[in-house]
Protein backbone atom coordinates (compact mmCIF):
# COMPACT_ATOMS: atom_id res chain seq x y z
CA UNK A 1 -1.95 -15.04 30.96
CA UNK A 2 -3.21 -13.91 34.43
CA UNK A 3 -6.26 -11.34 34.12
CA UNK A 4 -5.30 -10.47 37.61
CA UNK A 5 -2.38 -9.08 36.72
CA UNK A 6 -4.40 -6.44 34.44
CA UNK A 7 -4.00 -2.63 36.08
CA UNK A 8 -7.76 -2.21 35.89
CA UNK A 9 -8.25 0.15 38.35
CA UNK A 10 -5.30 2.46 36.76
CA UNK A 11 -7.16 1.20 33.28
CA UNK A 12 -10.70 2.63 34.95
CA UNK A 13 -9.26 5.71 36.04
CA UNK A 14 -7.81 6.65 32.91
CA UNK A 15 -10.79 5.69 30.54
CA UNK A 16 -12.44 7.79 33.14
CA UNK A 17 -10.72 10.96 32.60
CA UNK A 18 -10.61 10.78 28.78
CA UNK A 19 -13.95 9.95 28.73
CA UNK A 20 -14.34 13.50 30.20
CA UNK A 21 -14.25 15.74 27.26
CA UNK A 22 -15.29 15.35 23.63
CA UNK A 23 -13.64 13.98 21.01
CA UNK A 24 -11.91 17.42 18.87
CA UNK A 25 -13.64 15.79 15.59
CA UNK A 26 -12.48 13.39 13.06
CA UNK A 27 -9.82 15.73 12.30
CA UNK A 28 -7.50 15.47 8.84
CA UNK A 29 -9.13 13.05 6.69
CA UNK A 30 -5.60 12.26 5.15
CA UNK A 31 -4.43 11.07 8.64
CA UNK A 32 -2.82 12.95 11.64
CA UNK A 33 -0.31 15.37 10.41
CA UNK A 34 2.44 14.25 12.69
CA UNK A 35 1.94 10.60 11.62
CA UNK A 36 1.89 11.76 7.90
CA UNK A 37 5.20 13.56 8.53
CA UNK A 38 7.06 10.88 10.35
CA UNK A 39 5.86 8.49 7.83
CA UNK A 40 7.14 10.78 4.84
CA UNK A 41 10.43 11.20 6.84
CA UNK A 42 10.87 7.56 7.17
CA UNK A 43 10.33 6.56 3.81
CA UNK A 44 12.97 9.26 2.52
CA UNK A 45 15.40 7.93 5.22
CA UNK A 46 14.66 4.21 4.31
CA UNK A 47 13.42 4.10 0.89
CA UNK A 48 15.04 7.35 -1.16
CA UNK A 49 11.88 8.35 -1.58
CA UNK A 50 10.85 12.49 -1.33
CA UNK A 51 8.10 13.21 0.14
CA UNK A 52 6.26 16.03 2.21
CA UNK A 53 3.61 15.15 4.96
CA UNK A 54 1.42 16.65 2.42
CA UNK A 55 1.72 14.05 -0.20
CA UNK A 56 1.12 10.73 2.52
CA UNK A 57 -2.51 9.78 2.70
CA UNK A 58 -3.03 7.40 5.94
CA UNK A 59 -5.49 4.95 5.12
CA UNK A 60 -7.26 2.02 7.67
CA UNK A 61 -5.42 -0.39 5.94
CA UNK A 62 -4.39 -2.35 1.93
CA UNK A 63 -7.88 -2.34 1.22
CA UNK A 64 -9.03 1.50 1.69
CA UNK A 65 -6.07 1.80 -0.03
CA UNK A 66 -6.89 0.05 -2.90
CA UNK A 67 -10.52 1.35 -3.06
CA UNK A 68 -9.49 4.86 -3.47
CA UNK A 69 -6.50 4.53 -5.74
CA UNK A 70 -8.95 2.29 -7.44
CA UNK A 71 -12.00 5.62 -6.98
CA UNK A 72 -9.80 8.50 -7.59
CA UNK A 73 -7.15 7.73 -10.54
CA UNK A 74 -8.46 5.37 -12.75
CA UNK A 75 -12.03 4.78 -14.33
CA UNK A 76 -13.71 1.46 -14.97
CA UNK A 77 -12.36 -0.40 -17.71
CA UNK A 78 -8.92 0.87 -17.25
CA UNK A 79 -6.48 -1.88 -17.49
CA UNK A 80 -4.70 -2.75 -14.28
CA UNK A 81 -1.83 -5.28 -14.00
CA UNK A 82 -1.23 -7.62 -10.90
CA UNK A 83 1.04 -10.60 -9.95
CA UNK A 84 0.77 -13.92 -11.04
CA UNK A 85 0.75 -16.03 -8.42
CA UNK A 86 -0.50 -12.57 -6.46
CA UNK A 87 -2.36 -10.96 -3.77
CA UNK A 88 -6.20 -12.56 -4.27
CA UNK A 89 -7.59 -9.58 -2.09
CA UNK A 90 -5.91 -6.67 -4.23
CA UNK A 91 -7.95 -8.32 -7.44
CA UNK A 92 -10.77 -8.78 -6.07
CA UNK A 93 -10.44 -5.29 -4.97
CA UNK A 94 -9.89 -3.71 -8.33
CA UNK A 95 -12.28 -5.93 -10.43
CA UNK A 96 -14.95 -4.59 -7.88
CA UNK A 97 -14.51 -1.15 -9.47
CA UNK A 98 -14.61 -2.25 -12.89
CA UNK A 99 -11.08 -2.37 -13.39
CA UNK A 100 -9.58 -5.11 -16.38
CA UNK A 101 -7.50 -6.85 -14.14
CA UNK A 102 -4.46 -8.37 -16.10
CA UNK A 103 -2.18 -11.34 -14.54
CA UNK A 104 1.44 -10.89 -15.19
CA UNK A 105 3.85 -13.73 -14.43
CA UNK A 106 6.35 -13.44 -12.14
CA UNK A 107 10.15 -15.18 -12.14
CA UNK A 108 12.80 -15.13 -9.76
CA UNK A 109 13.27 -11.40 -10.11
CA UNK A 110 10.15 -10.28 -9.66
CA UNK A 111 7.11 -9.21 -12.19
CA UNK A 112 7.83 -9.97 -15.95
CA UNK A 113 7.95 -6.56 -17.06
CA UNK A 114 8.27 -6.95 -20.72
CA UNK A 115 4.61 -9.00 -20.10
CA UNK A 116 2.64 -5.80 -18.79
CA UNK A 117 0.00 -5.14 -21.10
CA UNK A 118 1.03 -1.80 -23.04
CA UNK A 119 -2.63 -0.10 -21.77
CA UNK A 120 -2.09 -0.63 -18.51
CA UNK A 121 -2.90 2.51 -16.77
CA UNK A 122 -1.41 0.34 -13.43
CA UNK A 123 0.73 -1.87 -11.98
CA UNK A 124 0.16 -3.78 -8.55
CA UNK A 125 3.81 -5.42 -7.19
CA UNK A 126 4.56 -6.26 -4.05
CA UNK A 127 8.35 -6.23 -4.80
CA UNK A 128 10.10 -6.66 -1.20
CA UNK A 129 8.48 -9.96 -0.19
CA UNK A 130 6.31 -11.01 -2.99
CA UNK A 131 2.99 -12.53 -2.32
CA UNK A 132 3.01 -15.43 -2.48
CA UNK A 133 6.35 -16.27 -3.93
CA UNK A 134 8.30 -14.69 -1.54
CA UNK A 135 10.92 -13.23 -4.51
CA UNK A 136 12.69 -9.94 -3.93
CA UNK A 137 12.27 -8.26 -7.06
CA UNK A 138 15.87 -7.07 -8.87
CA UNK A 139 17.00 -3.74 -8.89
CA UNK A 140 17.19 -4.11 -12.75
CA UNK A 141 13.45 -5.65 -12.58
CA UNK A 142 12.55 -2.23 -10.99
CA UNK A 143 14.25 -0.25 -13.12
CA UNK A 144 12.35 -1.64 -16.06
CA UNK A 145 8.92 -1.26 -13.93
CA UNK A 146 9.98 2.41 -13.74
CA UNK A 147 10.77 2.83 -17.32
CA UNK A 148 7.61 1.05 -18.42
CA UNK A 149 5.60 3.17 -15.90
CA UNK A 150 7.26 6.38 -17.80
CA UNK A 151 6.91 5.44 -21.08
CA UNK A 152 3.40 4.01 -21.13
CA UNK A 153 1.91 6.63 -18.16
CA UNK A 154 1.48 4.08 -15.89
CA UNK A 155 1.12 4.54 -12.02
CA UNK A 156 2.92 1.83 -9.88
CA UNK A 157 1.06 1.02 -6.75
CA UNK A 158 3.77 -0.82 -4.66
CA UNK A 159 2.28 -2.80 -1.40
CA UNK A 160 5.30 -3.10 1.01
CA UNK A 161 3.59 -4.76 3.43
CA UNK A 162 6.53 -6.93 4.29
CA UNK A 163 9.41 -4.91 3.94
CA UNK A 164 10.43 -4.23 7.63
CA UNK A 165 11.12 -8.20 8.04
CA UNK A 166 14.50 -9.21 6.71
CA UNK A 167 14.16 -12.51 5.25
């Protein structure tokens, strides 16, 4: 890559001019409110899923994500189920908080539902591209994660980090 090829005088300009006024603020701590609406758009056009603007929180990434599910709906010692083989960060993540974390085996179809401890107040999956395995879970595997999330009060926290890539 040529630096020479860099615009840095149109680059100097513009930081220039922005640079002008102040920033407005940190504005909506749950994210921009156009991003949280095109994101809750997208997901009902791609996923099914219903959502307003209102109910997306934006977060800087998995692991703010995983802090303040981990902060704000459960309470140390709750019981939290993960992947086994899984996702090394999103333990270490939840164990930081105090969280029983509680490896489930996964098979060709995903998560072993029918091995989720019955107190588990969560359930980690990353179900379009599992981590590591790479398994797509089944849409009867979900359906069981649903019904087990119903019937014991369990929240699902689903990382689709890697659903845009078609395998």
């Amino acid at each position: 890559l040529d630096p020479s090829l860099f615009p840095l005088t149109d680059w100097r300009r513009c930081v220039s001019r922005a640079a002008q006024w102040a920033p407005p603020g940190y504005g909506d701590p749950a994210g921009l409110p156009a991003l949280r609406s095109a994101v809750a758009g997208w997901v009902s056009r791609s996923r099914g899923v219903h959502a307003t603007a209102e109910q997306v929180l934006i977060t800087a990434g998995a692991q703010q994500a995983f802090d303040l599910f981990a902060r704000v709906l459960l309470a140390p010692g709750d019981t939290v189920a993960v992947e086994d083989p899984g996702y090394p960060v999103a333990r270490r993540a939840f164990a930081a908080h105090g969280l029983r974390v509680a490896p489930v085996p996964v098979d060709a179809d995903g998560i072993v539902v029918q091995a989720i401890p019955a107190g588990a107040r969560a359930v980690y999956v990353t179900p379009s591209h599992q981590s590591p395995t790479g398994v797509t879970m089944s849409a009867a595997r979900r359906r069981g994660l649903l019904a087990f999330a119903e019937s014991h009060g369990a929240a699902i926290i689903e990382d689709d980090y890697d659903t845009e890539f078609r395998w």
